[in-house]
PDB file of N, CA and C in Angstrom:
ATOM      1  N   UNK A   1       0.838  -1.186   0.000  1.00  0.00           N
ATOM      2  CA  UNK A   1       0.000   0.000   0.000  1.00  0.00           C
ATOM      3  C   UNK A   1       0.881   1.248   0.000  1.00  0.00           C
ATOM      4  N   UNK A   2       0.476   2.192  -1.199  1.00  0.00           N
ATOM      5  CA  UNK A   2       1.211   3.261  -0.321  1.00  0.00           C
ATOM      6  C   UNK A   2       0.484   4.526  -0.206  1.00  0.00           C
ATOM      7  N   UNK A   3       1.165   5.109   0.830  1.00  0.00           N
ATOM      8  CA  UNK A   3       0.370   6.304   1.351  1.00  0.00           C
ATOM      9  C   UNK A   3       0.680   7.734   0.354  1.00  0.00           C
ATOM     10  N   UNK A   4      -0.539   8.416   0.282  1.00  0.00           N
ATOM     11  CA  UNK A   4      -0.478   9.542  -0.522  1.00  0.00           C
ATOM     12  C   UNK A   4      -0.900  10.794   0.350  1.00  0.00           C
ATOM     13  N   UNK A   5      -0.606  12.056  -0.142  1.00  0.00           N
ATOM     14  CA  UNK A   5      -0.829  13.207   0.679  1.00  0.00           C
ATOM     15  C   UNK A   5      -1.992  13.577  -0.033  1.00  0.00           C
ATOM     16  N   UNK A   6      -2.789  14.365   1.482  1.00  0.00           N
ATOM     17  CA  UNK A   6      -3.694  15.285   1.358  1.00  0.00           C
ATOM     18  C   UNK A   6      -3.919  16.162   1.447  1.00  0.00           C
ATOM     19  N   UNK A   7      -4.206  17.483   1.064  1.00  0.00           N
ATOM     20  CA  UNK A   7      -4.252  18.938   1.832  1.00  0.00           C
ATOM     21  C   UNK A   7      -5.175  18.629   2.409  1.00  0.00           C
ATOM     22  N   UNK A   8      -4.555  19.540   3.539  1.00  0.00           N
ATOM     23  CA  UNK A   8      -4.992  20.104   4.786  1.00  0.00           C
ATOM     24  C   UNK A   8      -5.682  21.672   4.655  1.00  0.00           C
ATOM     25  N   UNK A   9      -7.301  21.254   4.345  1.00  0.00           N
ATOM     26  CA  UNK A   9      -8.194  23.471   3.937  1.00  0.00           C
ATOM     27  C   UNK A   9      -7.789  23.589   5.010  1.00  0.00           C
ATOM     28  N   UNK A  10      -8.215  23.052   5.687  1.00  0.00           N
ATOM     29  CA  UNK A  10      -8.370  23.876   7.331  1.00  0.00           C
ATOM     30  C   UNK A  10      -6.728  24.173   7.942  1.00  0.00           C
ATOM     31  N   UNK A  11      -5.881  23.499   8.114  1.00  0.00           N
ATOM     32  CA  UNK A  11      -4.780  23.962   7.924  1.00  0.00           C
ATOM     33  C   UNK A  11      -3.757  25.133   6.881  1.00  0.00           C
ATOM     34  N   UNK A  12      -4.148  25.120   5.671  1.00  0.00           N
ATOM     35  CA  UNK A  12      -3.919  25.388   4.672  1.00  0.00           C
ATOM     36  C   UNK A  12      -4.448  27.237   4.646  1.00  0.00           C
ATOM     37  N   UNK A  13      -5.598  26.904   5.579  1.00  0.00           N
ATOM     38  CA  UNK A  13      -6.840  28.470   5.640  1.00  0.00           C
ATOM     39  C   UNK A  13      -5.788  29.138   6.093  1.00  0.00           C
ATOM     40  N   UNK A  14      -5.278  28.197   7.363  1.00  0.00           N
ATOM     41  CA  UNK A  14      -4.784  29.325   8.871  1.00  0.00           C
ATOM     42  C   UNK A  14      -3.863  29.616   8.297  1.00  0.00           C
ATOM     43  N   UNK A  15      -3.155  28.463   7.736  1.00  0.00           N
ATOM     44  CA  UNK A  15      -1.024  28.996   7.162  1.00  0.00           C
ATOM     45  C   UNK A  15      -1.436  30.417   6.373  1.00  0.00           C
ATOM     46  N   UNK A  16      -2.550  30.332   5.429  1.00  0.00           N
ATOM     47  CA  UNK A  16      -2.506  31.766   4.564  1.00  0.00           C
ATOM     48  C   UNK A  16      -2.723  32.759   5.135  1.00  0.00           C
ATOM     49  N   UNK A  17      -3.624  32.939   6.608  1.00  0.00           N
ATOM     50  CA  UNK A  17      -3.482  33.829   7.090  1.00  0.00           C
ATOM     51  C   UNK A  17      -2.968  34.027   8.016  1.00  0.00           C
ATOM     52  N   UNK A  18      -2.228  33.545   8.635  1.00  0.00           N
ATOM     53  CA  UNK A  18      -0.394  33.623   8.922  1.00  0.00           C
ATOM     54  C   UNK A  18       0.928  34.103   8.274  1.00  0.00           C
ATOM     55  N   UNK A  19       0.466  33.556   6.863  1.00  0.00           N
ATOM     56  CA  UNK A  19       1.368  34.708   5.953  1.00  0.00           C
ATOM     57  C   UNK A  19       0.847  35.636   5.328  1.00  0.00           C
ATOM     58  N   UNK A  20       0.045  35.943   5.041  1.00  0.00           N
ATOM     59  CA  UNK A  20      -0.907  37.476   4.948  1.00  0.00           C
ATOM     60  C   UNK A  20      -0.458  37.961   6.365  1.00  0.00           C
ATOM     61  N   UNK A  21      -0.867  38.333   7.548  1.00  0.00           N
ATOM     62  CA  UNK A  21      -0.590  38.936   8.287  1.00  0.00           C
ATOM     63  C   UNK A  21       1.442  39.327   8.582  1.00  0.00           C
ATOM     64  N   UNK A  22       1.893  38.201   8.584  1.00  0.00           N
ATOM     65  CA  UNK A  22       3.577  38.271   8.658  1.00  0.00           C
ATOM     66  C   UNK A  22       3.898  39.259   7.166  1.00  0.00           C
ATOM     67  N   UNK A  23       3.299  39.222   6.330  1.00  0.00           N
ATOM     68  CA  UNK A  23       3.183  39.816   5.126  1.00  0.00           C
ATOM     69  C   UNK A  23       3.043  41.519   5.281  1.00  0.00           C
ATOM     70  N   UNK A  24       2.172  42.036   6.836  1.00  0.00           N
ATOM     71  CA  UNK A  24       1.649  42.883   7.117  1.00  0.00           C
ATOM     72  C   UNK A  24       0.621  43.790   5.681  1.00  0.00           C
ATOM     73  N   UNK A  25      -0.310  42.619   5.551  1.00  0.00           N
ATOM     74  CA  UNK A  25      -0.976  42.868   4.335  1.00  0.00           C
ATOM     75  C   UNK A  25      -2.979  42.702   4.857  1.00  0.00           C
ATOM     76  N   UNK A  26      -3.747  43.483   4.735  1.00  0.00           N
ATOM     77  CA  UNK A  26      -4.990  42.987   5.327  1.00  0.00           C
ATOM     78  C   UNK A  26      -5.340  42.050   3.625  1.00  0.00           C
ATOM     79  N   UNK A  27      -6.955  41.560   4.332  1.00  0.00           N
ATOM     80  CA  UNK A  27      -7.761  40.943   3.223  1.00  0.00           C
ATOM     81  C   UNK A  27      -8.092  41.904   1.982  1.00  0.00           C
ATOM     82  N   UNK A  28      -8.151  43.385   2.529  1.00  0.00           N
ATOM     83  CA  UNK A  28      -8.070  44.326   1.783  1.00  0.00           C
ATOM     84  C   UNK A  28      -6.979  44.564   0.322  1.00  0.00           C
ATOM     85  N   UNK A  29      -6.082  44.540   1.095  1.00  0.00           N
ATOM     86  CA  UNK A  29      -4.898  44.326   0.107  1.00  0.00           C
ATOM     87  C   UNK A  29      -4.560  43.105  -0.779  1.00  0.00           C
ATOM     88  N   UNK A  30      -5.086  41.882  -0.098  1.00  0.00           N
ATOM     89  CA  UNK A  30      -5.313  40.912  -1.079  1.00  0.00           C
ATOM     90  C   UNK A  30      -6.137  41.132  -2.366  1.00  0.00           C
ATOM     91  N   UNK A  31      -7.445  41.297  -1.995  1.00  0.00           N
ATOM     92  CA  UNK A  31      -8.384  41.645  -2.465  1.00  0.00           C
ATOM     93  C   UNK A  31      -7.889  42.508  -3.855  1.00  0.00           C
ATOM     94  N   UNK A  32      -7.196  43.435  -3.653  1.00  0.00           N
ATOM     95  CA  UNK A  32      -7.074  44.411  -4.771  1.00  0.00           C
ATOM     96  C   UNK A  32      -6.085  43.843  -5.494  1.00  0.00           C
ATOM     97  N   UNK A  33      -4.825  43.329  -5.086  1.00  0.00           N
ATOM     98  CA  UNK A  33      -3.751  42.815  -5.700  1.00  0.00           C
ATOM     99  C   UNK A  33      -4.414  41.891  -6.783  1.00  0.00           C
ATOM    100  N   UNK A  34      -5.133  41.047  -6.267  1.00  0.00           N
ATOM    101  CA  UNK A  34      -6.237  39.681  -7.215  1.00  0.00           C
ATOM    102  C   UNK A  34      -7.063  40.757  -8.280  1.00  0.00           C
ATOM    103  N   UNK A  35      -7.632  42.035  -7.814  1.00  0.00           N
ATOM    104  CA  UNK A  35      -8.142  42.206  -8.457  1.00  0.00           C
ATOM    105  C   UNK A  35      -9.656  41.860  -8.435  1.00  0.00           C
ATOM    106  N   UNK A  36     -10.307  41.164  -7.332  1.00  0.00           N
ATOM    107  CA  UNK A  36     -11.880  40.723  -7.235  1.00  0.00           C
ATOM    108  C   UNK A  36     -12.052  42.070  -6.428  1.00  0.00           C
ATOM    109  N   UNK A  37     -13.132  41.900  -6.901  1.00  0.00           N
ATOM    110  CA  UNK A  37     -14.569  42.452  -6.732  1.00  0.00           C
ATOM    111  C   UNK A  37     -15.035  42.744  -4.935  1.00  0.00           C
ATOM    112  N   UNK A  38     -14.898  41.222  -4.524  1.00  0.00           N
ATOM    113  CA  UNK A  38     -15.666  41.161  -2.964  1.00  0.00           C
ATOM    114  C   UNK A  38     -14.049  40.344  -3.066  1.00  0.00           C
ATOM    115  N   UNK A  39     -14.197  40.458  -1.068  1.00  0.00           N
ATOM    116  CA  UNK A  39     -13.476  39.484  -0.683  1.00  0.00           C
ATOM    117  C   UNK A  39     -13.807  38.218  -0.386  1.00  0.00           C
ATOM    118  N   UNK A  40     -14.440  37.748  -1.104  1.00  0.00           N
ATOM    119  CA  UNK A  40     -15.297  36.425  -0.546  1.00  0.00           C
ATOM    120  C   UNK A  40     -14.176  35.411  -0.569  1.00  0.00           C
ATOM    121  N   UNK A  41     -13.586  35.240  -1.762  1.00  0.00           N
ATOM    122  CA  UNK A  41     -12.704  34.086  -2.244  1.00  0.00           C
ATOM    123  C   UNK A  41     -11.647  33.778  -1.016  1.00  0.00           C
ATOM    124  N   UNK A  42     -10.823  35.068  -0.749  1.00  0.00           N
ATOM    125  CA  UNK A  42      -9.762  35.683   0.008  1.00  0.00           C
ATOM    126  C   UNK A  42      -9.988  34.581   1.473  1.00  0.00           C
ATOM    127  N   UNK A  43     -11.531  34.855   1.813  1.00  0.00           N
ATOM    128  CA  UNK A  43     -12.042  34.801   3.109  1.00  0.00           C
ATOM    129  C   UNK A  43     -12.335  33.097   3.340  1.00  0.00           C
ATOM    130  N   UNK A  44     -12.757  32.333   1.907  1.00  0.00           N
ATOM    131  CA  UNK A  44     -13.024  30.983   1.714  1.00  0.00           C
ATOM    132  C   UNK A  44     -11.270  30.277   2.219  1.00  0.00           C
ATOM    133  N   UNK A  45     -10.511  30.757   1.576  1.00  0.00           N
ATOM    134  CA  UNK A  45      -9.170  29.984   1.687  1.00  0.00           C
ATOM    135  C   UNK A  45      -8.574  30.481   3.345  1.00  0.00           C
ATOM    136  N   UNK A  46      -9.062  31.635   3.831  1.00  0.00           N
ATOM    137  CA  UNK A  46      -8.496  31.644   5.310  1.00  0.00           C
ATOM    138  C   UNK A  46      -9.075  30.475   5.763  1.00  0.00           C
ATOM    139  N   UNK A  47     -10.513  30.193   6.094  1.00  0.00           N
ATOM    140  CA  UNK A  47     -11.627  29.720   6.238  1.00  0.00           C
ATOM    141  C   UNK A  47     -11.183  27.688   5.941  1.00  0.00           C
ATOM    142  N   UNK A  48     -10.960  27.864   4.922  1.00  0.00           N
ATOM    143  CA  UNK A  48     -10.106  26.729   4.786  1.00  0.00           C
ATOM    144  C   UNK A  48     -11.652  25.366   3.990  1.00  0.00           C
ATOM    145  N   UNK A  49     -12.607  26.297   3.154  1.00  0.00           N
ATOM    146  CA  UNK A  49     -14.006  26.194   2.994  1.00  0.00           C
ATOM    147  C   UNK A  49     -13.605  26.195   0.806  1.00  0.00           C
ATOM    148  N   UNK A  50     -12.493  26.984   0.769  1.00  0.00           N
ATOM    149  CA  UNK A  50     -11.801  26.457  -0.725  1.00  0.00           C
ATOM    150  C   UNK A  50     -10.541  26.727  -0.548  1.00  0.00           C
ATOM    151  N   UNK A  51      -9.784  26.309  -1.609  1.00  0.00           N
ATOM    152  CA  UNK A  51      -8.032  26.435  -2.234  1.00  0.00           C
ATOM    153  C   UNK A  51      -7.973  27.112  -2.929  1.00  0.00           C
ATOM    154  N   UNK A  52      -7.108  27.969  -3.039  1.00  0.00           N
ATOM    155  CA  UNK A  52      -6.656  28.574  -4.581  1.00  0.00           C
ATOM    156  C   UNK A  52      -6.568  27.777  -5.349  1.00  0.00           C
ATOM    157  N   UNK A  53      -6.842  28.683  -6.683  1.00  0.00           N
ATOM    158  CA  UNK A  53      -6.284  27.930  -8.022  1.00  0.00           C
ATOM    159  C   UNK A  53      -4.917  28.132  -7.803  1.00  0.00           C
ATOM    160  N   UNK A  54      -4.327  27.101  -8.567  1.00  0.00           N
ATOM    161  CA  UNK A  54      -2.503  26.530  -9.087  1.00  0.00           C
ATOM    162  C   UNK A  54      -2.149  28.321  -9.580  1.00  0.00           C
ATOM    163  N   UNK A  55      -2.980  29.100 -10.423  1.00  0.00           N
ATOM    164  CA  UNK A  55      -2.422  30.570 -10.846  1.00  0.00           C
ATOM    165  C   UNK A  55      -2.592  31.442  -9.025  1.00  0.00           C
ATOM    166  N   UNK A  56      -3.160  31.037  -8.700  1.00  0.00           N
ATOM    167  CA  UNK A  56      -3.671  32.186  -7.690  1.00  0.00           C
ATOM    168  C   UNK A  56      -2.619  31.939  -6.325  1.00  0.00           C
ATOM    169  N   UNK A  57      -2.408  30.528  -6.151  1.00  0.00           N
ATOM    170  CA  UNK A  57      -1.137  30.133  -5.388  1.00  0.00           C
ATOM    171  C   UNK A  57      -0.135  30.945  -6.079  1.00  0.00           C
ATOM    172  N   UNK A  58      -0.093  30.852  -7.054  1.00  0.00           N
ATOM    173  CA  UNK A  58       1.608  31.647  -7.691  1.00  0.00           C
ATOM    174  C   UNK A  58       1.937  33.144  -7.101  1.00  0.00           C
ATOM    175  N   UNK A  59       0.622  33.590  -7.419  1.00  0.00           N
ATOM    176  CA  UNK A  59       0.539  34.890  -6.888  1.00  0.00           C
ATOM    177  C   UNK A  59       0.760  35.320  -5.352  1.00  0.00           C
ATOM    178  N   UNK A  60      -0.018  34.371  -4.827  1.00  0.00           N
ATOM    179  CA  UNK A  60       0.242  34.263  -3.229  1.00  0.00           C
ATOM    180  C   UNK A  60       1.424  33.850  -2.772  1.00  0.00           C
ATOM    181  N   UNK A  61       2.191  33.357  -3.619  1.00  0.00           N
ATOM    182  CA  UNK A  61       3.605  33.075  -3.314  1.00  0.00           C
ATOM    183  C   UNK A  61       4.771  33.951  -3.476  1.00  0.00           C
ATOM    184  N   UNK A  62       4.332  34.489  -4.303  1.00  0.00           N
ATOM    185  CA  UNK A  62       5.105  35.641  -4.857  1.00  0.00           C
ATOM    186  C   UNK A  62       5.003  37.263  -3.918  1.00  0.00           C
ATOM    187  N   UNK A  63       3.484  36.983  -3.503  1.00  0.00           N
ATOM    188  CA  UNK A  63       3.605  38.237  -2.552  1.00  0.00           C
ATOM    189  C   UNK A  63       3.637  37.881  -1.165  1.00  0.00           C
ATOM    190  N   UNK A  64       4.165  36.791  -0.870  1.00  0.00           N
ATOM    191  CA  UNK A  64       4.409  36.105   0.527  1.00  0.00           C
ATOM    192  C   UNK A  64       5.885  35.861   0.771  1.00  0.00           C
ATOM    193  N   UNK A  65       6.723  36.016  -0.200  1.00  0.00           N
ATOM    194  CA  UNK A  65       8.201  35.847  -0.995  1.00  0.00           C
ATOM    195  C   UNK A  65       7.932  34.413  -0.393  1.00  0.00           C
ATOM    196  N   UNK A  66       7.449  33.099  -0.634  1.00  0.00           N
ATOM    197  CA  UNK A  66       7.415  31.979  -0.383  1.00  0.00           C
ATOM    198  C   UNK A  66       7.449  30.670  -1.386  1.00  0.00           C
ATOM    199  N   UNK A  67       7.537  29.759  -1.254  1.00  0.00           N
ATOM    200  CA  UNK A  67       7.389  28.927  -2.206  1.00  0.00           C
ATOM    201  C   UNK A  67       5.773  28.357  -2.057  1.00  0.00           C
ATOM    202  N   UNK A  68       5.239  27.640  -3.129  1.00  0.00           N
ATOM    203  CA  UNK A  68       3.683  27.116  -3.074  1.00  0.00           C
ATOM    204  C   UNK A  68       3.739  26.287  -1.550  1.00  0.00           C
ATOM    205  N   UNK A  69       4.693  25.046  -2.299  1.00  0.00           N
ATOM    206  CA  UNK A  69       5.282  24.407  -1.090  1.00  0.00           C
ATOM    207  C   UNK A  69       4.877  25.131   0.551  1.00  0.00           C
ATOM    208  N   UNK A  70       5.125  26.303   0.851  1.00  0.00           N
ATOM    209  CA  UNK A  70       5.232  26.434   2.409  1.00  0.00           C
ATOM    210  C   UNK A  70       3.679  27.494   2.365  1.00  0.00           C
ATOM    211  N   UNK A  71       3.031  27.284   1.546  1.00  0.00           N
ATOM    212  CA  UNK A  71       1.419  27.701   1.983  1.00  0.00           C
ATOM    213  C   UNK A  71       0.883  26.328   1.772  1.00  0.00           C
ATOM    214  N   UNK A  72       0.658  25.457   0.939  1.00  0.00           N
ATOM    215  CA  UNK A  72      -0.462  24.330   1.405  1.00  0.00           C
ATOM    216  C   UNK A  72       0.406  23.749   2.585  1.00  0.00           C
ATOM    217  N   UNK A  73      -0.691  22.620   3.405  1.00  0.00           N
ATOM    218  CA  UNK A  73      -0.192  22.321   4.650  1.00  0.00           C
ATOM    219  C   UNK A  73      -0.723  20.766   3.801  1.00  0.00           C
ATOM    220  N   UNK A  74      -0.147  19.928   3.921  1.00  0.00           N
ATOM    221  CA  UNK A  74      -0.465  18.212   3.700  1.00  0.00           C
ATOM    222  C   UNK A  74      -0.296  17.325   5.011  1.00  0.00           C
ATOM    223  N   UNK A  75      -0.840  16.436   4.387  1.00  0.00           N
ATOM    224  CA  UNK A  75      -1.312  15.143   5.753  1.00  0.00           C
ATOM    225  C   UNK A  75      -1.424  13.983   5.155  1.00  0.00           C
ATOM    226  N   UNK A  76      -0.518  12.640   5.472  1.00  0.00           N
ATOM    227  CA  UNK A  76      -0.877  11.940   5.013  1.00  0.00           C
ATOM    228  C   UNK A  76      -2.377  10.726   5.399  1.00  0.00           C
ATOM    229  N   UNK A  77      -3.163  10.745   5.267  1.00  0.00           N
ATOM    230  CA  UNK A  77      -3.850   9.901   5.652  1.00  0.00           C
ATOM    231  C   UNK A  77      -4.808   8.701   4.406  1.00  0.00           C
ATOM    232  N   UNK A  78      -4.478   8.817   3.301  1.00  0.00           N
ATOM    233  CA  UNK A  78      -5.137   8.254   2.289  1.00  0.00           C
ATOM    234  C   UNK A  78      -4.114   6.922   1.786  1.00  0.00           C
ATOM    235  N   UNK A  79      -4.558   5.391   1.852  1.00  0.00           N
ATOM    236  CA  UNK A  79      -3.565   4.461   1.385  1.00  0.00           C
ATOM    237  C   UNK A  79      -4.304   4.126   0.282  1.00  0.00           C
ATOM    238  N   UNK A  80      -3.436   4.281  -0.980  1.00  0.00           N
ATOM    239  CA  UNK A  80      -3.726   4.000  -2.514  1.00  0.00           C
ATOM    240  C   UNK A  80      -3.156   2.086  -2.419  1.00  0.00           C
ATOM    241  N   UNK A  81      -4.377   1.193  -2.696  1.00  0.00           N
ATOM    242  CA  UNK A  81      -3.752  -0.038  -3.001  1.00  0.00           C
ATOM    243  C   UNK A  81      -3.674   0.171  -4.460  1.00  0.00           C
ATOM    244  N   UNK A  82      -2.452  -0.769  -5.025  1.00  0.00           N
ATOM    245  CA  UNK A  82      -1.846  -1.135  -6.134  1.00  0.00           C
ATOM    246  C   UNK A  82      -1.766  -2.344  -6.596  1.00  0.00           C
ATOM    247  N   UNK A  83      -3.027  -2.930  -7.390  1.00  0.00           N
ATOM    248  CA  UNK A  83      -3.320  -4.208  -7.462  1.00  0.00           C
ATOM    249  C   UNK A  83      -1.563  -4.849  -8.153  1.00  0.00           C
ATOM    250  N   UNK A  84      -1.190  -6.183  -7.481  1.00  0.00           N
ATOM    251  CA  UNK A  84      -0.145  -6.826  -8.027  1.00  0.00           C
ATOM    252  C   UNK A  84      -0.048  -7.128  -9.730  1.00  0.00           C
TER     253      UNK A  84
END
């Protein structure tokens, strides 16, 4: 069997707003950098309720000076069998 990773939203929520704040950046400033409208999205991924898209991580990485790597949070708990 082997084990595969999972993100962690709910982990994943808090790390982003852990680096948003170390960032000294509000939801505000997210918000405009992205370019939306409302902060809804912003507020889903603290929330840990959605993920960024793969483009929207880039961005968040870039204004976090971070790699993707150290905003999602993973866990392994899922075993993939591999029929013989």
């Amino acid at each position: 069997m082997n084990r595969i990773p999972v993100i962690n939203m709910t982990a994943t929520g808090n790390n982003i707003t852990r680096l948003r704040i170390n960032a000294g950046l509000t939801v505000k400033d997210l918000q405009d950098i992205f370019g939306f409208s409302t902060p809804q999205a912003i507020y889903k991924w603290q929330r840990g309720t959605a993920l960024p898209t793969v483009d929207n991580l880039v961005v968040l990485a870039a204004v976090f000076g971070v790699k993707i790597d150290d905003i999602l949070i993973f866990q392994i708990e899922q075993q993939l069998r591999i029929p013989a």
